[in-house]
N, C-alpha and C. Protein backbone atom coordinates (compact mmCIF):
# COMPACT_ATOMS: atom_id res chain seq x y z
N UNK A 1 135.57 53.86 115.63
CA UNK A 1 134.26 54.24 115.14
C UNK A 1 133.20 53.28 115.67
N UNK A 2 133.75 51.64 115.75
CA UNK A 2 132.89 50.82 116.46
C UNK A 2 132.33 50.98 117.71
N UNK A 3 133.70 51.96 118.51
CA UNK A 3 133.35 51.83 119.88
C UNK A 3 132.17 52.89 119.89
N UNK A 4 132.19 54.17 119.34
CA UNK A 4 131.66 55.23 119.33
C UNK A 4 129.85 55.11 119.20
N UNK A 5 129.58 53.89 118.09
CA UNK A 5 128.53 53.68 117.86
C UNK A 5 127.56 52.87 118.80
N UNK A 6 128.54 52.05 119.36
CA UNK A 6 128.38 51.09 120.48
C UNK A 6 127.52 52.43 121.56
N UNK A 7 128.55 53.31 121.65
CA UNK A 7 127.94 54.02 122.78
C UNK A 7 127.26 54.90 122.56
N UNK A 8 127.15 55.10 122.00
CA UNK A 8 125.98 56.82 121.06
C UNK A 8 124.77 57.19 122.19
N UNK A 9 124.56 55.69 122.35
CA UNK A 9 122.63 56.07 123.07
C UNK A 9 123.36 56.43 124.65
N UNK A 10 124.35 55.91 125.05
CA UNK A 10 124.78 56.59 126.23
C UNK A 10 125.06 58.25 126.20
N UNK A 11 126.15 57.84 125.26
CA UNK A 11 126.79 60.15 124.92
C UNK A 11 125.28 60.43 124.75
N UNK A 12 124.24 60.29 124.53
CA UNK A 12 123.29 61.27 124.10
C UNK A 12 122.16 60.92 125.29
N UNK A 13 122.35 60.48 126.44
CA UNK A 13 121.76 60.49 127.35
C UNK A 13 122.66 61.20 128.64
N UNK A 14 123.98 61.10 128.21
CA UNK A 14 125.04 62.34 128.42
C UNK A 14 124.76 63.53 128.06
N UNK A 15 125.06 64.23 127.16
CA UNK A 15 124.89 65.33 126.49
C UNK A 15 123.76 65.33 127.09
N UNK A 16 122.12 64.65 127.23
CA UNK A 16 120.70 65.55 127.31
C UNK A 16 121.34 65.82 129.14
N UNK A 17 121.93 64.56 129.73
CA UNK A 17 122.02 65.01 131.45
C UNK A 17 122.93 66.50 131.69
N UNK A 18 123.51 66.76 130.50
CA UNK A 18 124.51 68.11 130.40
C UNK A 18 123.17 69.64 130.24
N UNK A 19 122.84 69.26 129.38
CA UNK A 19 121.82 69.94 128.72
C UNK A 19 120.61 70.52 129.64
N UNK A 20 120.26 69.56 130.51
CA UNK A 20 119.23 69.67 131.40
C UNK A 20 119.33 69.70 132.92
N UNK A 21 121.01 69.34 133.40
CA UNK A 21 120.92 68.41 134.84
C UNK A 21 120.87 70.30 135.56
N UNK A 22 121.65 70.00 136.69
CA UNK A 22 121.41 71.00 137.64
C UNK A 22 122.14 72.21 137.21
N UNK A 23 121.39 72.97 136.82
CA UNK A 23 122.52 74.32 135.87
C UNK A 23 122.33 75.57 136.95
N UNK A 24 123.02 75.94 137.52
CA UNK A 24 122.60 76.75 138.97
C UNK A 24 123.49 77.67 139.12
N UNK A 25 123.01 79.01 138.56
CA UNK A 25 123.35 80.45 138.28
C UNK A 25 124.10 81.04 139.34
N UNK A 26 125.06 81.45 139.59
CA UNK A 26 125.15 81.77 140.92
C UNK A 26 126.32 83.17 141.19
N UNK A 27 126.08 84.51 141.90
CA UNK A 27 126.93 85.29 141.72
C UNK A 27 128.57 85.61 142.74
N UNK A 28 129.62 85.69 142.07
CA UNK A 28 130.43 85.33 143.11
C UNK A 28 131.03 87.39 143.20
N UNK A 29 131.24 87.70 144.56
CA UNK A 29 131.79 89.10 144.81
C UNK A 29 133.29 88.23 145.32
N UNK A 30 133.83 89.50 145.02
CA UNK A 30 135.76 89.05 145.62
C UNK A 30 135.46 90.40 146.97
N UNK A 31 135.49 89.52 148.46
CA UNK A 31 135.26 89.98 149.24
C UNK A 31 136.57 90.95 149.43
N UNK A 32 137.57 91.37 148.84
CA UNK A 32 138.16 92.41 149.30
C UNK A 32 137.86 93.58 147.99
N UNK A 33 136.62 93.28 147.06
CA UNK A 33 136.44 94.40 146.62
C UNK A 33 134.87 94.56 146.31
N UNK A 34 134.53 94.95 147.46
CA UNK A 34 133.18 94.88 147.75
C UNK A 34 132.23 95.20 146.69
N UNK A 35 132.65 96.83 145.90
CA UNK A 35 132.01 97.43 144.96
C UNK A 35 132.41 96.99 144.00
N UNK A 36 132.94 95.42 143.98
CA UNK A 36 133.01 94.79 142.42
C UNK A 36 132.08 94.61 141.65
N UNK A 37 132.30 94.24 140.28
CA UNK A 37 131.56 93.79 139.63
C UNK A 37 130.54 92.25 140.11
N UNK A 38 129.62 91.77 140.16
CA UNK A 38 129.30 91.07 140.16
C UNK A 38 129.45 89.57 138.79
N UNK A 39 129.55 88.79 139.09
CA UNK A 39 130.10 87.47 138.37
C UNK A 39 129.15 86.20 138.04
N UNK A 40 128.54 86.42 137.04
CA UNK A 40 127.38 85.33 136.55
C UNK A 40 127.80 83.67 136.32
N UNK A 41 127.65 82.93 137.26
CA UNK A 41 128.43 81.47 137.51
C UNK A 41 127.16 80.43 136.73
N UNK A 42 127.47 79.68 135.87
CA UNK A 42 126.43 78.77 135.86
C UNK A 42 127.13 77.23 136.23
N UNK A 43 126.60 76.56 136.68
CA UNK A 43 127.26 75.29 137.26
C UNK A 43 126.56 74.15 137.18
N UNK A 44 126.97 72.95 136.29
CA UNK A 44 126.35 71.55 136.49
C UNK A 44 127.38 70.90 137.35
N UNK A 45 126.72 70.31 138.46
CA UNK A 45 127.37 69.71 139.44
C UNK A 45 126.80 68.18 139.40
N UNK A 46 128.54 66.92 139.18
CA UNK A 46 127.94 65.83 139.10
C UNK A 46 128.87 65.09 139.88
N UNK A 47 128.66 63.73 140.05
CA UNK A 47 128.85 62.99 141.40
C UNK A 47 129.99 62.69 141.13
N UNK A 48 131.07 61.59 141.83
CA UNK A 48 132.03 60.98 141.53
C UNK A 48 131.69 59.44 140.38
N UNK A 49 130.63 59.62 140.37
CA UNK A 49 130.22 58.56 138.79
C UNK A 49 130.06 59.68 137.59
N UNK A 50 129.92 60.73 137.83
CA UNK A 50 129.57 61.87 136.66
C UNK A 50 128.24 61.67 136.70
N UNK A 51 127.47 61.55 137.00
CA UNK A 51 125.77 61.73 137.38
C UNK A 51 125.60 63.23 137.14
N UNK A 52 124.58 63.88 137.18
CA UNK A 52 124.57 65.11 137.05
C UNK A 52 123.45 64.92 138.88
N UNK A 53 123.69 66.18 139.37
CA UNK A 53 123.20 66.18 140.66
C UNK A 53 122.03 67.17 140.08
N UNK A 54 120.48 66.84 141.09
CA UNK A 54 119.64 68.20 141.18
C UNK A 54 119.50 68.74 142.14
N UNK A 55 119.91 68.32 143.33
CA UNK A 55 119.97 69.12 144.44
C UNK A 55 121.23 69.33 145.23
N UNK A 56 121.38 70.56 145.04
CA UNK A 56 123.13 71.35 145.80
C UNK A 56 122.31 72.45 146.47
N UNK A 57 123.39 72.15 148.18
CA UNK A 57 123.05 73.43 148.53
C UNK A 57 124.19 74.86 148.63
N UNK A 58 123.84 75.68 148.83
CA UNK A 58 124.80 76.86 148.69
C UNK A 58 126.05 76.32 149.91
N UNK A 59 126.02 75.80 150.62
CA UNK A 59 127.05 75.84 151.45
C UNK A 59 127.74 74.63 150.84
N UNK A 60 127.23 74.08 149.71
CA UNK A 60 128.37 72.76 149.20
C UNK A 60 128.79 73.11 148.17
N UNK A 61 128.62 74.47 147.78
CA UNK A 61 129.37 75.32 146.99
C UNK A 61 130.44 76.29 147.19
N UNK A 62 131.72 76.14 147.09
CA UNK A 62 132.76 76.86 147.32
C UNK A 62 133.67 77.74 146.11
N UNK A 63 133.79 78.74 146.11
CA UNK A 63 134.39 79.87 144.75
C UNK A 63 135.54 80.43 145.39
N UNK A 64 136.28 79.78 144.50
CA UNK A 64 138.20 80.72 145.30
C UNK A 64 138.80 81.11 144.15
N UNK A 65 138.81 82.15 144.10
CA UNK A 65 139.82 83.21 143.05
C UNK A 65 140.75 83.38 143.27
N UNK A 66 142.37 83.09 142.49
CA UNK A 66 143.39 83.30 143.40
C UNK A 66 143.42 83.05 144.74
N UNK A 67 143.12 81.92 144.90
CA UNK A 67 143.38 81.45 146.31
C UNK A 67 142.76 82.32 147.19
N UNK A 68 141.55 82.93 147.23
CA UNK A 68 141.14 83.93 147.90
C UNK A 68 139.79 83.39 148.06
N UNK A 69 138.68 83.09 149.17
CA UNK A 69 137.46 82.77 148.74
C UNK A 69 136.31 83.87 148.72
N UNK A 70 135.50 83.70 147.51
CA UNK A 70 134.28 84.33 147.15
C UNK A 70 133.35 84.28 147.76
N UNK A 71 132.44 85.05 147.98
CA UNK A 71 131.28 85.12 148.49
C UNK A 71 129.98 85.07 147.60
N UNK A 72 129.59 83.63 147.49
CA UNK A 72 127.94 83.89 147.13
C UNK A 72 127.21 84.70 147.31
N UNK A 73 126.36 85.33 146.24
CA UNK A 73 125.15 86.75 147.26
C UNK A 73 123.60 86.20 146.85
N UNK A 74 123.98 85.24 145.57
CA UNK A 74 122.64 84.55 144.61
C UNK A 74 123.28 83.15 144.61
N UNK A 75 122.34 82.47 145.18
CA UNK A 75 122.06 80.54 144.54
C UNK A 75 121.41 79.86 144.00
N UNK A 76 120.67 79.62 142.92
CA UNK A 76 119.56 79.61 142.70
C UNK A 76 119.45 78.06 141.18
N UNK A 77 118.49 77.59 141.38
CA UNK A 77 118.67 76.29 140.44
C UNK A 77 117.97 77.61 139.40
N UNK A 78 118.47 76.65 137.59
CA UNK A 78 118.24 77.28 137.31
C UNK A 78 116.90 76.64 136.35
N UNK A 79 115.52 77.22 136.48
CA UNK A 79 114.35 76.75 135.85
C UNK A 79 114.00 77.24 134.80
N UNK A 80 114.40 77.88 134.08
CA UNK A 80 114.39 78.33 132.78
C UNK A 80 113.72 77.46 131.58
N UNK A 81 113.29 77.67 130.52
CA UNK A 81 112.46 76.62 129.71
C UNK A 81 113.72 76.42 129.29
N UNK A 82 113.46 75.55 128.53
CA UNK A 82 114.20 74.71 127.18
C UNK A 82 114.05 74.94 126.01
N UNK A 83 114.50 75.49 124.77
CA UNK A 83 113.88 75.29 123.77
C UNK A 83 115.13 74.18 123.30
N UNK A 84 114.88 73.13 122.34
CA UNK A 84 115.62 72.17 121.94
C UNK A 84 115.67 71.38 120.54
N UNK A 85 116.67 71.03 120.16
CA UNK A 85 116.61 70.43 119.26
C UNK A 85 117.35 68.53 119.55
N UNK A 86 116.23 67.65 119.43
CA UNK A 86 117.18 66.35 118.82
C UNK A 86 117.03 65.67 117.71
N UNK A 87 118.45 65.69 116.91
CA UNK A 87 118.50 65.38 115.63
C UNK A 87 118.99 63.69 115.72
N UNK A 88 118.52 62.56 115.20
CA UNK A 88 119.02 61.62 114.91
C UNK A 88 119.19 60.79 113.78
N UNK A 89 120.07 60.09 113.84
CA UNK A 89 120.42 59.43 112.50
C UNK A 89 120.11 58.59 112.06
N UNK A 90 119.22 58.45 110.76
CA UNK A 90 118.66 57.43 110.39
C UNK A 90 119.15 57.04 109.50
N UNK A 91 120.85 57.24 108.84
CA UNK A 91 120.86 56.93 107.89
C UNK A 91 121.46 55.14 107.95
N UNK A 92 121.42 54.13 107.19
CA UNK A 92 121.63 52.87 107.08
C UNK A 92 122.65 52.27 108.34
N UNK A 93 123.48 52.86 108.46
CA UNK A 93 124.63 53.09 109.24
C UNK A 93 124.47 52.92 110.46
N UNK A 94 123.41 53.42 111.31
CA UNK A 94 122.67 53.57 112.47
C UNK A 94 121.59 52.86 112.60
N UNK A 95 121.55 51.90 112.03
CA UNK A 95 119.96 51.41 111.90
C UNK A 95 120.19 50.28 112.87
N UNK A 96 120.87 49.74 113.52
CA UNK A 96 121.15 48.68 114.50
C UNK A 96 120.64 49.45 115.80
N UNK A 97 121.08 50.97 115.57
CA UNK A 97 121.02 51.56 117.28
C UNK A 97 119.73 52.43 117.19
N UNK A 98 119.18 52.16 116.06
CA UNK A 98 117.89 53.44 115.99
C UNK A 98 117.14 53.12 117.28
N UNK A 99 116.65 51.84 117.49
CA UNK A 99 115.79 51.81 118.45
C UNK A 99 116.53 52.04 120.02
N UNK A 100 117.80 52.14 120.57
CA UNK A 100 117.86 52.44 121.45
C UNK A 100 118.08 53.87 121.67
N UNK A 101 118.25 54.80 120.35
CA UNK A 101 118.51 56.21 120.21
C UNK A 101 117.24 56.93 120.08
N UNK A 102 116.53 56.17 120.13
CA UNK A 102 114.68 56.35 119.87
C UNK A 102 114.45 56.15 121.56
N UNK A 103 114.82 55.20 122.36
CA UNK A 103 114.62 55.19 123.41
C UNK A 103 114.94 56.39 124.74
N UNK A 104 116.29 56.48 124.07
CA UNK A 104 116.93 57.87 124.63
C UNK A 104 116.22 59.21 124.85
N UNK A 105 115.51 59.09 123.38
CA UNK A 105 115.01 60.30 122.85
C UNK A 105 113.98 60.47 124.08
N UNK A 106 113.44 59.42 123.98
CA UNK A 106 112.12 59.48 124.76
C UNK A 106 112.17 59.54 126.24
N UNK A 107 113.31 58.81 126.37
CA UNK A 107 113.47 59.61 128.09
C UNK A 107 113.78 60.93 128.76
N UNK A 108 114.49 61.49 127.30
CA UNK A 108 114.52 63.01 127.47
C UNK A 108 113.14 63.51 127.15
N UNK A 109 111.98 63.22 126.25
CA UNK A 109 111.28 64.08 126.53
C UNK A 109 110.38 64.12 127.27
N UNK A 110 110.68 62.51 128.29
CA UNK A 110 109.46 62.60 129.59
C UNK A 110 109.80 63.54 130.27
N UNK A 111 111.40 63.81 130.25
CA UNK A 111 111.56 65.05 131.66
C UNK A 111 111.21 66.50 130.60
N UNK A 112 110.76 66.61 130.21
CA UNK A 112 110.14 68.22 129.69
C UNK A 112 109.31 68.48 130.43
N UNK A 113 109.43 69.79 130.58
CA UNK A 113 108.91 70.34 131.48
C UNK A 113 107.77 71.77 131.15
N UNK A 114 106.95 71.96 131.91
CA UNK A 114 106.54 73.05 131.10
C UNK A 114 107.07 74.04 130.73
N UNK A 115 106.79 74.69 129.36
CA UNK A 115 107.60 75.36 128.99
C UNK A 115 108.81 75.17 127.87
N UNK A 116 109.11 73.63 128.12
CA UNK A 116 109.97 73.21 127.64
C UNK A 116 109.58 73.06 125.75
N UNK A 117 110.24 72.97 124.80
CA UNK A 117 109.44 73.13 123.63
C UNK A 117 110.37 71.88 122.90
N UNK A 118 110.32 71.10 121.78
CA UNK A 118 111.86 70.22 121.57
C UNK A 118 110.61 70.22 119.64
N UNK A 119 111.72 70.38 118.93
CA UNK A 119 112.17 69.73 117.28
C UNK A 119 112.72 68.69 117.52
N UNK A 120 111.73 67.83 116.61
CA UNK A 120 112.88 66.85 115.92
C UNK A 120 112.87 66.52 114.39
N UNK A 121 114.13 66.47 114.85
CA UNK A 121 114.99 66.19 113.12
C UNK A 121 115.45 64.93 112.55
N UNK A 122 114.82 63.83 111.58
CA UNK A 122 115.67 62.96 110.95
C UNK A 122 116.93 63.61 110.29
N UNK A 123 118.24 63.01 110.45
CA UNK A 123 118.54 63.09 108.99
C UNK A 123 119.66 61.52 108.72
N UNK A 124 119.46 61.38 107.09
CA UNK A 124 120.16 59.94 105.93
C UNK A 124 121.09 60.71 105.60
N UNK A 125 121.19 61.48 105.19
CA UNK A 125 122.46 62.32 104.13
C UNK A 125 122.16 63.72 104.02
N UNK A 126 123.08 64.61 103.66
CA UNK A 126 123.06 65.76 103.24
C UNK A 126 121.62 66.60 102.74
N UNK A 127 121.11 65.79 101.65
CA UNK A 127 119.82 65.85 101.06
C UNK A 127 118.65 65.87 101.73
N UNK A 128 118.95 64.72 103.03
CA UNK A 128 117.51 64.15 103.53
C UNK A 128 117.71 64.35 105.03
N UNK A 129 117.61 65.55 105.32
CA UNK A 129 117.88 66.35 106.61
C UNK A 129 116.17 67.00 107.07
N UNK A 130 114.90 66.20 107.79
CA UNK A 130 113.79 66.14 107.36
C UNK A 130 113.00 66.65 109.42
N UNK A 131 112.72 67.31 109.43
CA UNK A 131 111.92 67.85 110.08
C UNK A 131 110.76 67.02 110.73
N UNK A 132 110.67 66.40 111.65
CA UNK A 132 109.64 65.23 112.15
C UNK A 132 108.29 65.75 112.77
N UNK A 133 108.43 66.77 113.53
CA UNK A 133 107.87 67.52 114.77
C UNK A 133 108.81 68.57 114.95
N UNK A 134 107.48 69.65 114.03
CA UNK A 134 108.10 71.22 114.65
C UNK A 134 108.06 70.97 116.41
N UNK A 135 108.63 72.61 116.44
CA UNK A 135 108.94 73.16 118.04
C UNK A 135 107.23 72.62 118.69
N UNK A 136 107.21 72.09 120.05
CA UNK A 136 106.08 71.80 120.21
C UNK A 136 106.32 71.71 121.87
N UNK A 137 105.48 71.70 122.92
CA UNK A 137 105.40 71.27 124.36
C UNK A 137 104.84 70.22 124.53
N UNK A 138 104.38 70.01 123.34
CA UNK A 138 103.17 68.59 123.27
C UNK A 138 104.04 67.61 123.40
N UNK A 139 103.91 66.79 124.98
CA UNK A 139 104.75 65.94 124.68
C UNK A 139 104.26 64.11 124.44
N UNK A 140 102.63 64.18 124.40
CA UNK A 140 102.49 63.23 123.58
C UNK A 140 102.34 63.31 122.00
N UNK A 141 102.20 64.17 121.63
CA UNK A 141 102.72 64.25 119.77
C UNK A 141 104.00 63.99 119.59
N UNK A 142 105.01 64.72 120.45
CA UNK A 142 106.50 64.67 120.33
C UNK A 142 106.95 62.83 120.67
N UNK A 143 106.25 62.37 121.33
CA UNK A 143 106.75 60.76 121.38
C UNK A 143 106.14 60.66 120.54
N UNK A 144 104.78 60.53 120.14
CA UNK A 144 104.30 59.57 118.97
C UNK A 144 105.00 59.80 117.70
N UNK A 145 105.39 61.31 117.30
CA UNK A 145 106.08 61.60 116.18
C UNK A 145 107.59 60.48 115.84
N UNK A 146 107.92 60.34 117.40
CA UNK A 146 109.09 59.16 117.55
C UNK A 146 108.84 57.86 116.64
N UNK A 147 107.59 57.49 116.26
CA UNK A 147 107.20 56.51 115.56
C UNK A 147 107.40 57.10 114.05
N UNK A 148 107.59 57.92 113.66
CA UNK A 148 108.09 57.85 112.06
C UNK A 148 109.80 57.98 111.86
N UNK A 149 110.24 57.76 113.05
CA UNK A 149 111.87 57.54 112.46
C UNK A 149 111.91 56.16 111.92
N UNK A 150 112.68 56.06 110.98
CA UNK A 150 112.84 54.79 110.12
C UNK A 150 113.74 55.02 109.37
N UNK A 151 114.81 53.84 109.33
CA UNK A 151 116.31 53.89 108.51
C UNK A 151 115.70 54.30 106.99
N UNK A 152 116.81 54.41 106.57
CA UNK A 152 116.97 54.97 105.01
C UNK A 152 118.20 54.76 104.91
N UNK A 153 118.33 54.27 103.43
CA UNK A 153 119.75 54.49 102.68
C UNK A 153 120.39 55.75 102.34
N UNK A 154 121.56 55.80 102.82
CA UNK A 154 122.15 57.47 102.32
C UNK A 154 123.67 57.20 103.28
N UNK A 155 124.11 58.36 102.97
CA UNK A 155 126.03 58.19 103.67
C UNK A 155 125.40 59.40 104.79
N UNK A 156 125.74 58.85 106.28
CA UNK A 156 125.18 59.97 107.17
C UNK A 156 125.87 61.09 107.10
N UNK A 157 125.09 62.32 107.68
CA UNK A 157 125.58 63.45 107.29
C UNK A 157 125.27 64.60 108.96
N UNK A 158 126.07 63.93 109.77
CA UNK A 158 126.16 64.45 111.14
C UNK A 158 126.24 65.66 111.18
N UNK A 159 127.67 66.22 110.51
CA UNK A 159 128.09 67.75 110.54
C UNK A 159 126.60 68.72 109.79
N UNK A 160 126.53 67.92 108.74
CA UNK A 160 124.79 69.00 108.12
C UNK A 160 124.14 69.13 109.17
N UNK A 161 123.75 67.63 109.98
CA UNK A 161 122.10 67.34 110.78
C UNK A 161 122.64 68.46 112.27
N UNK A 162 123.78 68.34 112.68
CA UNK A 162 124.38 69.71 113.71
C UNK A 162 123.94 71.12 112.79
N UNK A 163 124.43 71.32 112.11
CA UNK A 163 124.33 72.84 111.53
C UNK A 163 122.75 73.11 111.62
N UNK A 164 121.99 72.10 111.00
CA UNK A 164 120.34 72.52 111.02
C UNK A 164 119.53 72.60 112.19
N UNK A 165 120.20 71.37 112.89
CA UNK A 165 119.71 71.54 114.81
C UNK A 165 120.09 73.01 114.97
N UNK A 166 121.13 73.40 115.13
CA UNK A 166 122.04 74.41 116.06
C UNK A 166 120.83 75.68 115.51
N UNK A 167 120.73 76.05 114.43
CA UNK A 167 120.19 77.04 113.56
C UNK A 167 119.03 77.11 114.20
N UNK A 168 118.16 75.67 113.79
CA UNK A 168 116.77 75.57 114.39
C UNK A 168 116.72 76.49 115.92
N UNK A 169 117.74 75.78 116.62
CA UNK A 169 117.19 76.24 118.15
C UNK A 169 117.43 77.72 118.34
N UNK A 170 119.10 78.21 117.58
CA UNK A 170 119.26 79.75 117.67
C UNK A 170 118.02 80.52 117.40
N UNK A 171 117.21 80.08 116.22
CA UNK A 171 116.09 81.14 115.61
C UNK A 171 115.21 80.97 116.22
N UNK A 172 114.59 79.79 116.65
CA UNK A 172 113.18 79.61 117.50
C UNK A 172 113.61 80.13 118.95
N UNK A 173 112.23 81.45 118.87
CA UNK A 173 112.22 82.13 120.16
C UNK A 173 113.23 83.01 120.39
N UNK A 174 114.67 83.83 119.39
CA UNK A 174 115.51 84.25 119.44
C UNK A 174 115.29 85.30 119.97
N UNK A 175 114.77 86.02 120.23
CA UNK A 175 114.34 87.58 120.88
C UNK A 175 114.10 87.06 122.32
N UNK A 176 114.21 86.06 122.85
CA UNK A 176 113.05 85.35 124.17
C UNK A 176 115.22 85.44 124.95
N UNK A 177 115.23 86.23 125.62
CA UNK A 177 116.47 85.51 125.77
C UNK A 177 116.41 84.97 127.19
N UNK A 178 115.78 84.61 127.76
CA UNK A 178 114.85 83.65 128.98
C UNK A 178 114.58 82.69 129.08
N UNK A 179 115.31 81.65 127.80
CA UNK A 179 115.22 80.84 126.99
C UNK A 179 116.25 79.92 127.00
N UNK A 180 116.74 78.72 127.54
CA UNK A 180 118.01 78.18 127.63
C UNK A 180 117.67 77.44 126.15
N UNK A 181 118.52 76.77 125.07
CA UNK A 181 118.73 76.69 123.84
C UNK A 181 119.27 75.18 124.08
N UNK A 182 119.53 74.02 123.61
CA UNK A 182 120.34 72.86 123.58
C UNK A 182 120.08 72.08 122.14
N UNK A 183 120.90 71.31 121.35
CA UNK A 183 120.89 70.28 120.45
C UNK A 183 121.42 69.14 121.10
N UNK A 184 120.62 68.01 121.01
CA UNK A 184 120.82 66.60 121.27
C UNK A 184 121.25 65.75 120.07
């Protein structure tokens, strides 16, 4: 559990490089059946450090089905907005790493992009699962809002502060399906 906490502000600068890195749609045909169906590929491609890459080109992309190779017909990065949720933990427990999980936060939301929209969520416990900054593009409100996280006493309550992220992002914009979705 020590190690886990130790690393948190990394996994969640993980998870946002998952969330955001090069997600690149791409359709594969099985060249011996021409009038196939077509095959919706999405792909984060990352280095031999696990980096997430943003620039791939179609020819450093290879698709073999049964040992058979595919033919690309679409390559395309994928630019889609964001709508997002990051929830962090303020409860007592976390209060050593708040400020580098506050830091995190904020490097994910320099890369927003237009379009891009992000919630954030405190939560201490079960009870105190607290809404910081609705959905917004504003991304100097969305840092400054970063200034009211502050520890609190309570037993953290991860699995709640997931369920209310996840919800948040499903419903905001749910009809938009043009819309890539993520919780941090």
């Amino acid at each position: 559990m020590e190690s886990l906490r130790k690393n948190l502000p990394v996994l969640l600068v993980i998870i946002a490089c998952l969330s955001f890195g090069a997600s690149i749609p791409a359709q594969a045909q099985n060249p011996q059946k021409p009038d196939g169906p077509a095959v919706r590929l999405n792909l984060i491609v990352t280095d031999q450090s696990n980096h997430s890459l943003d620039e791939v080109r179609q020819e450093d992309v290879q698709i073999i089905e049964s040992k058979v190779p595919q033919t690309l017909s679409v390559f395309q990065k994928d630019e889609r907005p964001v709508d997002y949720v990051i929830a962090l933990d303020t409860s007592g427990s976390f209060k050593d790493m708040l400020g580098t999980a506050l830091d995190a936060a904020r490097m994910v939301l320099d890369g927003n992009r237009q379009g891009d929209e992000t919630l954030l969520v405190s939560f201490i416990s079960s009870d105190k699962i607290n809404t910081v900054s609705d959905f917004t593009s504003d991304k100097s409100k969305l840092i400054d809002s970063l200034k009211r996280f502050k520890p609190g006493m309570g037993q953290s309550a991860v699995i709640d502060a997931i369920y209310v992220a996840v919800k948040a992002a499903a419903e905001h914009n749910a009809a938009d399906s043009t819309v890539r979705r993520a919780v941090i």
